[in-house]
PDB file of N, CA and C in Angstrom:
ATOM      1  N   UNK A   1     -77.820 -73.546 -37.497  1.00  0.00           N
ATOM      2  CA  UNK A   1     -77.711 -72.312 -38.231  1.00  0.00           C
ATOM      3  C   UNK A   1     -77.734 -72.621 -39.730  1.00  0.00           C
ATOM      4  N   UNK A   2     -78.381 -71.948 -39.891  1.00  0.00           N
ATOM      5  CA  UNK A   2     -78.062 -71.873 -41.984  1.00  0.00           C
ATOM      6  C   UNK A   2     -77.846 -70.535 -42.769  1.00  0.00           C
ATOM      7  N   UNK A   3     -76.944 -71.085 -43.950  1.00  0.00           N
ATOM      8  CA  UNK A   3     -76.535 -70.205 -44.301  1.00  0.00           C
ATOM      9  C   UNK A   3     -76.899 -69.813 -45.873  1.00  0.00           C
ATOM     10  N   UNK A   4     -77.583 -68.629 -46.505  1.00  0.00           N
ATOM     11  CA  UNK A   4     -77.584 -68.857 -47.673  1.00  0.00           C
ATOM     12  C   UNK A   4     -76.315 -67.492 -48.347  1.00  0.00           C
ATOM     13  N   UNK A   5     -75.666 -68.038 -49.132  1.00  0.00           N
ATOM     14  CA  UNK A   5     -74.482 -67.723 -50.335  1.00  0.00           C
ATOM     15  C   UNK A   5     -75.679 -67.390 -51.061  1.00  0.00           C
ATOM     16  N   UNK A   6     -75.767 -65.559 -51.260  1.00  0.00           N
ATOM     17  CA  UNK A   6     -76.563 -65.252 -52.639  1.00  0.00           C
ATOM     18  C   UNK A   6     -75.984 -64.753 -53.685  1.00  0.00           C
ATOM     19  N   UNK A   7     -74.622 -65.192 -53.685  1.00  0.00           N
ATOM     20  CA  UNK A   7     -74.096 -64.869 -55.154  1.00  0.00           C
ATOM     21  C   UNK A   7     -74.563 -63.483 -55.752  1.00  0.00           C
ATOM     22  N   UNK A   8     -74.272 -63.866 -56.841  1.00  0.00           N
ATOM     23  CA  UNK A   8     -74.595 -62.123 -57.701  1.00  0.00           C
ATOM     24  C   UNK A   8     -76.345 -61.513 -57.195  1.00  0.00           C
ATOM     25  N   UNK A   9     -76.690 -62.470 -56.243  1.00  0.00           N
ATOM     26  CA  UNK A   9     -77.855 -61.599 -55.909  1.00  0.00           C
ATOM     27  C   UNK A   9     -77.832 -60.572 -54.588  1.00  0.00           C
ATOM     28  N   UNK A  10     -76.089 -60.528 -54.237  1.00  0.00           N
ATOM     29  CA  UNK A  10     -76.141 -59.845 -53.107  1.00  0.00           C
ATOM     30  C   UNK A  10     -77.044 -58.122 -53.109  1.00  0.00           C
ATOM     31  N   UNK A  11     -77.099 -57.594 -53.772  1.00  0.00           N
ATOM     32  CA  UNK A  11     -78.023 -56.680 -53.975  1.00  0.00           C
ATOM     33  C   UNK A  11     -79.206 -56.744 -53.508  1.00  0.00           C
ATOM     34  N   UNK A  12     -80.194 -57.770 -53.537  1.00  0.00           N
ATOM     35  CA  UNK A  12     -81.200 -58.433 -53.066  1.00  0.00           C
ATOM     36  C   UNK A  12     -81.389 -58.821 -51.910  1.00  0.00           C
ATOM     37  N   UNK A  13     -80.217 -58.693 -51.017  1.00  0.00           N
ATOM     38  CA  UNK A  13     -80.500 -59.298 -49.760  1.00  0.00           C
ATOM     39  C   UNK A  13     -81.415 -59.086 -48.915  1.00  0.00           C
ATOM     40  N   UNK A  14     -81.701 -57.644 -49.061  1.00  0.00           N
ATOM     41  CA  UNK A  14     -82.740 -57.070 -48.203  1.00  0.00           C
ATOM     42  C   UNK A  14     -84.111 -57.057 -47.812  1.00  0.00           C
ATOM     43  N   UNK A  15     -84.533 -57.179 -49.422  1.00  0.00           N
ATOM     44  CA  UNK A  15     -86.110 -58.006 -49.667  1.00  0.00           C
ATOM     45  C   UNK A  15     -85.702 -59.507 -49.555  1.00  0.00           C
ATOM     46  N   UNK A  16     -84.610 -60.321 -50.002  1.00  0.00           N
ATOM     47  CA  UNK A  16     -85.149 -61.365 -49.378  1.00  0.00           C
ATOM     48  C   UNK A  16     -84.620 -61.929 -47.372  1.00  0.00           C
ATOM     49  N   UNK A  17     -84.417 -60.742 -47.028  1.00  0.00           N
ATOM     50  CA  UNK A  17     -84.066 -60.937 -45.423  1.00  0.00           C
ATOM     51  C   UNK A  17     -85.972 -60.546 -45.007  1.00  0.00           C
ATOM     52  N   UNK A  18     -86.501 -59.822 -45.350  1.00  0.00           N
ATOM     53  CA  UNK A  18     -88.166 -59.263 -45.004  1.00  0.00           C
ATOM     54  C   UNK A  18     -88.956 -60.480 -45.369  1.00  0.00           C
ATOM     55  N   UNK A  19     -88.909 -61.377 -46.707  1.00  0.00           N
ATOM     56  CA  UNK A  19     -89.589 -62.265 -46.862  1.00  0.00           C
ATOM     57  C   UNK A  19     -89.187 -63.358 -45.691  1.00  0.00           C
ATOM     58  N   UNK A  20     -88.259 -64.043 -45.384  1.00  0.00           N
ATOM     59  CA  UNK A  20     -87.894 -64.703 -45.217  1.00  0.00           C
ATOM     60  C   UNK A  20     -88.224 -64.901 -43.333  1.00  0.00           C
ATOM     61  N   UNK A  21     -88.057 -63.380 -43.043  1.00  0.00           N
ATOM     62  CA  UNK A  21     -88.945 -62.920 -41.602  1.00  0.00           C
ATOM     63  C   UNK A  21     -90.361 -63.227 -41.613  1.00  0.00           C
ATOM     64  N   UNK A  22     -90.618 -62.521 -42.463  1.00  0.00           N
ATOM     65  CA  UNK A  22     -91.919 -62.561 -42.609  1.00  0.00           C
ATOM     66  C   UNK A  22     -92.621 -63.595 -42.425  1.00  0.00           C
ATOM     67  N   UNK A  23     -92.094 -64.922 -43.409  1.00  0.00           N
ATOM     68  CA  UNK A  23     -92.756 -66.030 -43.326  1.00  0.00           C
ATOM     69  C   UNK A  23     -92.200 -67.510 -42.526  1.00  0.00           C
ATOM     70  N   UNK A  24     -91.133 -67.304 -42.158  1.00  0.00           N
ATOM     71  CA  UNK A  24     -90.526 -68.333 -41.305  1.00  0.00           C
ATOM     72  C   UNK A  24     -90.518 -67.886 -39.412  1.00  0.00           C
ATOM     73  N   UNK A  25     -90.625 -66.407 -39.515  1.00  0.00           N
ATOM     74  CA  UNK A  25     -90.841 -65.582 -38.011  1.00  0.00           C
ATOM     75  C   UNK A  25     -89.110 -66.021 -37.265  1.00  0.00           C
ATOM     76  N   UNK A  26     -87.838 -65.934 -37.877  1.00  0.00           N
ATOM     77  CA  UNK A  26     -86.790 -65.765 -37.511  1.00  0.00           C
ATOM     78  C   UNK A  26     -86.530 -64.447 -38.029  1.00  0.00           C
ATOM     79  N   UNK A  27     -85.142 -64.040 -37.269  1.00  0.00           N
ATOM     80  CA  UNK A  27     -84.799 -62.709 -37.890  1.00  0.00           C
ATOM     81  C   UNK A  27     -83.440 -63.158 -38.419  1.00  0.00           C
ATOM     82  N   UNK A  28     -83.149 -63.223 -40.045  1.00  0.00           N
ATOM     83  CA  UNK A  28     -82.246 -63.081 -40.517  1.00  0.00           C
ATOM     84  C   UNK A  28     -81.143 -61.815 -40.530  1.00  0.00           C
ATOM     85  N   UNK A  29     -79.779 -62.706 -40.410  1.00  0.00           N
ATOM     86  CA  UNK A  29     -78.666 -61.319 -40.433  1.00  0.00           C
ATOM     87  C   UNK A  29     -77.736 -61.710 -41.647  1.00  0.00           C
ATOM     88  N   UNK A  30     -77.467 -60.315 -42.174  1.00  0.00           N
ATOM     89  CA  UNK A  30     -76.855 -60.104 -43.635  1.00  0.00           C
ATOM     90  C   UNK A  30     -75.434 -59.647 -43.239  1.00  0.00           C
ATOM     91  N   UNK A  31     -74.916 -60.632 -43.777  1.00  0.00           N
ATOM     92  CA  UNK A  31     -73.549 -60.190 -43.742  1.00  0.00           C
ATOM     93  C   UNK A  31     -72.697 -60.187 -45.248  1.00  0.00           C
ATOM     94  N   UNK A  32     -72.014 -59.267 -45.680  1.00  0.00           N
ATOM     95  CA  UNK A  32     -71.732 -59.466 -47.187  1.00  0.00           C
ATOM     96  C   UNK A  32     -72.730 -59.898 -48.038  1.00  0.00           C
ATOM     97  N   UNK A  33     -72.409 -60.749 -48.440  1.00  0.00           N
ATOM     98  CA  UNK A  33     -73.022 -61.533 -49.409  1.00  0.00           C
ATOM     99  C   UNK A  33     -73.732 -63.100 -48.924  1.00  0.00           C
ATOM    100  N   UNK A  34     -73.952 -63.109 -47.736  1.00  0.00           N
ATOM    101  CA  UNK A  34     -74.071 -64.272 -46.826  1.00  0.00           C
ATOM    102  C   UNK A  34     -75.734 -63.660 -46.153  1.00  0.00           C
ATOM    103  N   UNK A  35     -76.893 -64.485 -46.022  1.00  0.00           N
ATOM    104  CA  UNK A  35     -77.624 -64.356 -44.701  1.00  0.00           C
ATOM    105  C   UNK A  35     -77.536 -65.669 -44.466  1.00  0.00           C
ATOM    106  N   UNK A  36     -77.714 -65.248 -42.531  1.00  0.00           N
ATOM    107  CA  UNK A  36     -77.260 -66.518 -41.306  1.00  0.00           C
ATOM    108  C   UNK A  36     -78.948 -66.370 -40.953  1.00  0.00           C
ATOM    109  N   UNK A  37     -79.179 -67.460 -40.908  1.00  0.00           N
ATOM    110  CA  UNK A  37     -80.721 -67.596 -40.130  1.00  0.00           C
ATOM    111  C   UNK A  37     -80.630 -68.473 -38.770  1.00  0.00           C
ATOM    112  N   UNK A  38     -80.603 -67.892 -37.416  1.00  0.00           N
ATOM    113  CA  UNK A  38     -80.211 -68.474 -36.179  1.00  0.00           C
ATOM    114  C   UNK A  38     -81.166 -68.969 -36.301  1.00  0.00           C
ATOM    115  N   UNK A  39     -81.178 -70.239 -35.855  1.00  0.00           N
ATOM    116  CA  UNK A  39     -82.628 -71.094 -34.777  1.00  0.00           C
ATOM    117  C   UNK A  39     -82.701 -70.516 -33.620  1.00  0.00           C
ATOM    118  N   UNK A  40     -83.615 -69.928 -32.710  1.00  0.00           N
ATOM    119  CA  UNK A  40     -83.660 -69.566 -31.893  1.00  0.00           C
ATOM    120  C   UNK A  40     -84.359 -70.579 -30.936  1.00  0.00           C
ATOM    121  N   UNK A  41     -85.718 -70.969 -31.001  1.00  0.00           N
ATOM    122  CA  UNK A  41     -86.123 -71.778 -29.667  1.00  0.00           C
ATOM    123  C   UNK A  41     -86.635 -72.784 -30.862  1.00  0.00           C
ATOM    124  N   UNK A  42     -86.887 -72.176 -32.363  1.00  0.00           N
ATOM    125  CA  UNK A  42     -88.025 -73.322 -33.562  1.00  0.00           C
ATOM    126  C   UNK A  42     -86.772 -73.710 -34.249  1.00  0.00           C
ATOM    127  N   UNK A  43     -86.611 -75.034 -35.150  1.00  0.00           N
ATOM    128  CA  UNK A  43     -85.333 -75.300 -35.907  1.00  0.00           C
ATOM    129  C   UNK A  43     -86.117 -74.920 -37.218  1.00  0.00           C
ATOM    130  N   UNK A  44     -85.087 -74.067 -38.021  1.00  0.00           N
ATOM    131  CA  UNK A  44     -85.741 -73.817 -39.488  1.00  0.00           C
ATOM    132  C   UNK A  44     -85.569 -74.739 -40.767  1.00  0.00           C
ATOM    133  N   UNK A  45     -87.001 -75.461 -41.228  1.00  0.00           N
ATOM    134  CA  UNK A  45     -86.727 -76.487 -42.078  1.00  0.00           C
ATOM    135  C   UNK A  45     -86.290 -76.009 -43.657  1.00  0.00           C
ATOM    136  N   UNK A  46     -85.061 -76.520 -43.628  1.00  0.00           N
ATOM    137  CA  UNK A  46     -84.344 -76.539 -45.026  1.00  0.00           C
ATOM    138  C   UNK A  46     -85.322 -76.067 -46.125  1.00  0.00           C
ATOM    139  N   UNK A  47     -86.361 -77.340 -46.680  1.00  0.00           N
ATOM    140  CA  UNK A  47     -87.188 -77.317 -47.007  1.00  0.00           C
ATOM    141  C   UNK A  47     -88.098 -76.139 -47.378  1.00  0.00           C
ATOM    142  N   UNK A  48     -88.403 -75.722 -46.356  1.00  0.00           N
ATOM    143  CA  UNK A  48     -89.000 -74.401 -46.009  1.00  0.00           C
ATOM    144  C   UNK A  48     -88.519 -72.722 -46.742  1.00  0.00           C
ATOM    145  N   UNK A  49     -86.656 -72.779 -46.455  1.00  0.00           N
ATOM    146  CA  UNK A  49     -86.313 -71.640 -47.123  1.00  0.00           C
ATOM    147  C   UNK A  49     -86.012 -72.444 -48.405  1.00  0.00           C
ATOM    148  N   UNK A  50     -86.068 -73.485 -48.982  1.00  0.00           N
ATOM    149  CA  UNK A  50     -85.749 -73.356 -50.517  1.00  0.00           C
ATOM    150  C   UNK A  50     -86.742 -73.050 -51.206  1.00  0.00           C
ATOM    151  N   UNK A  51     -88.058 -73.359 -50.389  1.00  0.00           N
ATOM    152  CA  UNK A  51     -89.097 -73.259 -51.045  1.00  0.00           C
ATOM    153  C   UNK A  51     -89.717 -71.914 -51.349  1.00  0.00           C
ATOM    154  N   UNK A  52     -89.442 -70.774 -50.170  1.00  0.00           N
ATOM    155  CA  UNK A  52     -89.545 -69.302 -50.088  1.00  0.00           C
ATOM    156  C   UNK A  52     -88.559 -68.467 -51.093  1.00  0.00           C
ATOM    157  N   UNK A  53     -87.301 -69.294 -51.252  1.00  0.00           N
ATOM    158  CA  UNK A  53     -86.266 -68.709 -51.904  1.00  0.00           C
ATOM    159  C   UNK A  53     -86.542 -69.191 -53.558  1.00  0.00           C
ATOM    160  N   UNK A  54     -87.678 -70.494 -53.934  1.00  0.00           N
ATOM    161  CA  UNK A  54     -88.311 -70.282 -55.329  1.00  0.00           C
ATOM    162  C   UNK A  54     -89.163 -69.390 -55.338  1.00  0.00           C
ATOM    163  N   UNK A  55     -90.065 -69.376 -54.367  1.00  0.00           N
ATOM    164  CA  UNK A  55     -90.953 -68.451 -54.403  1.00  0.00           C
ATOM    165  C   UNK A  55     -90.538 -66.978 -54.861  1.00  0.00           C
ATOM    166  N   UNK A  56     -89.489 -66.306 -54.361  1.00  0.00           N
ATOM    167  CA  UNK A  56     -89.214 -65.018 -54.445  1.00  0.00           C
ATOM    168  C   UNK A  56     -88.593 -65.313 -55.768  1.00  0.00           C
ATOM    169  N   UNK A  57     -87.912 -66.045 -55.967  1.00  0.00           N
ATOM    170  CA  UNK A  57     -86.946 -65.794 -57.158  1.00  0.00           C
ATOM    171  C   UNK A  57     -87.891 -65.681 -58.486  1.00  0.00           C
ATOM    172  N   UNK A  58     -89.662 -66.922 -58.442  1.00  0.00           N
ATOM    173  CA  UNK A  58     -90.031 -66.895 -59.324  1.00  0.00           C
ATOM    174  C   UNK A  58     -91.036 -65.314 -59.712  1.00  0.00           C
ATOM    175  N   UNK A  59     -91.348 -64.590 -58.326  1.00  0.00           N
ATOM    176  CA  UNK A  59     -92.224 -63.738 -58.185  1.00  0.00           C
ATOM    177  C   UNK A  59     -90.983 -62.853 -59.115  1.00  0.00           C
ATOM    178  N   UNK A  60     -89.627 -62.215 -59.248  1.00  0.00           N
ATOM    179  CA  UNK A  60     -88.855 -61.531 -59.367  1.00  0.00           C
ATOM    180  C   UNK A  60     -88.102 -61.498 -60.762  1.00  0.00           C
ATOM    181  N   UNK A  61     -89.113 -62.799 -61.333  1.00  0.00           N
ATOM    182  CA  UNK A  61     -88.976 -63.167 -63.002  1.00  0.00           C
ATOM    183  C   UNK A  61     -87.345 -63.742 -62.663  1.00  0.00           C
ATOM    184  N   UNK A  62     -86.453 -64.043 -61.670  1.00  0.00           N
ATOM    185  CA  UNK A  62     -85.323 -64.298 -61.674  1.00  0.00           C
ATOM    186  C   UNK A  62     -85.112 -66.437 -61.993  1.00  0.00           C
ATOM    187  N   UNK A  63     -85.939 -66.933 -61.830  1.00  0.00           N
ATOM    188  CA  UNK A  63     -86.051 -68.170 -61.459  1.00  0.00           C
ATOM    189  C   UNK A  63     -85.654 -69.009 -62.528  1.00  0.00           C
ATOM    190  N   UNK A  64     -85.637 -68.314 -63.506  1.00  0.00           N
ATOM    191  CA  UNK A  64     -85.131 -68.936 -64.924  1.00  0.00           C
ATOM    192  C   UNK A  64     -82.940 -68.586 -64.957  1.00  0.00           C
ATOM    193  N   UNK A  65     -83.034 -67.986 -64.228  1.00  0.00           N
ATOM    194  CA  UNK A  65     -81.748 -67.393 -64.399  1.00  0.00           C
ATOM    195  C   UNK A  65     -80.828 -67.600 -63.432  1.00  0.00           C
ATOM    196  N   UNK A  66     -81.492 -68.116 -62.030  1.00  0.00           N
ATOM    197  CA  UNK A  66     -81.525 -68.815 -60.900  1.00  0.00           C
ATOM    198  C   UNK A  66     -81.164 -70.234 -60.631  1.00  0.00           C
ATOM    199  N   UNK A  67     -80.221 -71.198 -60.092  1.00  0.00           N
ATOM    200  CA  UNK A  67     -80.540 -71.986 -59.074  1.00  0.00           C
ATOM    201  C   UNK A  67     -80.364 -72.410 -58.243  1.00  0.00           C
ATOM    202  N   UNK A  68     -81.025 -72.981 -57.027  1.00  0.00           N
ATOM    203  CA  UNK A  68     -81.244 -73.288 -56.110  1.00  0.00           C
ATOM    204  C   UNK A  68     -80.048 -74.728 -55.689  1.00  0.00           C
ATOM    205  N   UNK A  69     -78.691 -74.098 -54.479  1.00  0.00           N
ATOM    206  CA  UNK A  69     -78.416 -75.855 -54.207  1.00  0.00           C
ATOM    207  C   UNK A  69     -77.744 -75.255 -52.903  1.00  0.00           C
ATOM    208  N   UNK A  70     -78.381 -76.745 -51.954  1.00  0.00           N
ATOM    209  CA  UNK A  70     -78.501 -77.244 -50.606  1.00  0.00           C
ATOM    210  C   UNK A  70     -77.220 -78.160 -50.358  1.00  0.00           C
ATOM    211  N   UNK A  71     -77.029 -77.321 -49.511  1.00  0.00           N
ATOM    212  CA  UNK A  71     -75.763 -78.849 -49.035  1.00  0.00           C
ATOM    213  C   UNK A  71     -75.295 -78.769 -47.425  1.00  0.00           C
ATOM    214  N   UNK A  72     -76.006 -79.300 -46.697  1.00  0.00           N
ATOM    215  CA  UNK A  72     -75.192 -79.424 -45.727  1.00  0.00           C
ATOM    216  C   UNK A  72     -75.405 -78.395 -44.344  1.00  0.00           C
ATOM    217  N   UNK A  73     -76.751 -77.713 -44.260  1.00  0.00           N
ATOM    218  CA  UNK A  73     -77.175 -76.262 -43.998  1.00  0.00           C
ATOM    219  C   UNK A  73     -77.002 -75.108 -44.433  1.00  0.00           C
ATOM    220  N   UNK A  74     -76.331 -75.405 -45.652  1.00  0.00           N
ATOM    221  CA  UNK A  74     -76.053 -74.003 -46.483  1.00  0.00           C
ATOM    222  C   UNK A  74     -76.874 -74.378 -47.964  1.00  0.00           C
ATOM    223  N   UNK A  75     -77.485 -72.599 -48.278  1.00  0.00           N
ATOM    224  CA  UNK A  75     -77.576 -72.531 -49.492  1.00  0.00           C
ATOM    225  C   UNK A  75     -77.056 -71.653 -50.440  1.00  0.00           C
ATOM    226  N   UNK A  76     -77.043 -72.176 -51.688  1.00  0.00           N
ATOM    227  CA  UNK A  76     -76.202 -71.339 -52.711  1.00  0.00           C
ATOM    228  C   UNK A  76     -77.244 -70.871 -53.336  1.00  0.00           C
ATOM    229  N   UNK A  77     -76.857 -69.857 -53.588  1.00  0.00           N
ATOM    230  CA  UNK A  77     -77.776 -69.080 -55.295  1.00  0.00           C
ATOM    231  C   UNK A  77     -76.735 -69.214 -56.412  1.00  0.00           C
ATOM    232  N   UNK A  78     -76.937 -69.639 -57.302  1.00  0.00           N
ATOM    233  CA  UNK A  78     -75.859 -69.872 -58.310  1.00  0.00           C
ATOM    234  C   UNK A  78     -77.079 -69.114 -59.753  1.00  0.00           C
ATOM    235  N   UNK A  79     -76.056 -68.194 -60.545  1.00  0.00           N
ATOM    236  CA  UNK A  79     -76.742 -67.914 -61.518  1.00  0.00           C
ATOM    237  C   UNK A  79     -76.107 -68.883 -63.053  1.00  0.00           C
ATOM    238  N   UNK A  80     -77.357 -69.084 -63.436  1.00  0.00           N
ATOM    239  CA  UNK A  80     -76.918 -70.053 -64.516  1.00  0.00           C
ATOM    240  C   UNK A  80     -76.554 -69.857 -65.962  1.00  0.00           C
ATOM    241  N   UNK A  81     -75.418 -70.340 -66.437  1.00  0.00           N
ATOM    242  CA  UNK A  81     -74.921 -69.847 -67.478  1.00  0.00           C
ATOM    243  C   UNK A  81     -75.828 -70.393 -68.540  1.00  0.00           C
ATOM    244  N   UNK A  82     -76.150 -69.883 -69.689  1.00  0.00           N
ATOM    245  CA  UNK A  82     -77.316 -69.615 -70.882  1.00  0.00           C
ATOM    246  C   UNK A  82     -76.514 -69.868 -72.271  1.00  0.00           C
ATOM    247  N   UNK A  83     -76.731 -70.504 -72.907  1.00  0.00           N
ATOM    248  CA  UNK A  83     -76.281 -70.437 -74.359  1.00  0.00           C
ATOM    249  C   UNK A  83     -76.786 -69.435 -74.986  1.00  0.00           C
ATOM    250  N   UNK A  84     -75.855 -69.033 -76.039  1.00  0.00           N
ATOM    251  CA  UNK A  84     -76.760 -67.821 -77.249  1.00  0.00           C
ATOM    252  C   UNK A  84     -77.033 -68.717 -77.810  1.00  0.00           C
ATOM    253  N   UNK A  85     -78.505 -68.516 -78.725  1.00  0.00           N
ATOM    254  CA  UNK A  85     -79.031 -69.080 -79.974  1.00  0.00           C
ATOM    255  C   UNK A  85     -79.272 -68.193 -80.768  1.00  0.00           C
TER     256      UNK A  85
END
């Protein structure tokens, strides 16, 4: 099972639960601020959703503001703190 923590992107969950169907052919479930992606009969490569989860973030202009960390079957969305200049 994996899990992605979308942080302040819980708002978002929804388009990224459709992408994530869409292109891996599991059905993700949203819980809070959490989606669980069961393996069902295929195992889902890590790899695979970090790479869908740049994808969306960069399509969403978010990717700069975004990042991406893996640990263990879970992923985090962490938004990144910015200096003023």
């Amino acid at each position: 099972m994996v899990q992605i923590n979308l942080g302040k992107l819980k708002d978002r969950g929804d388009e990224i639960i459709a992408l994530l169907e869409e292109k891996l052919g599991v059905s993700p479930v949203l819980e809070g601020g959490k989606i669980l992606l069961e393996e069902e009969d295929r195992p889902v490569k890590m790899k695979d959703v970090k790479t869908y989860l740049k994808k969306y973030l960069h399509r969403e202009g978010l990717r700069k503001d975004t990042r991406i960390l893996v640990d263990k079957g879970e992923v985090n969305l962490v938004a990144i703190k910015r200096k003023e200049e």
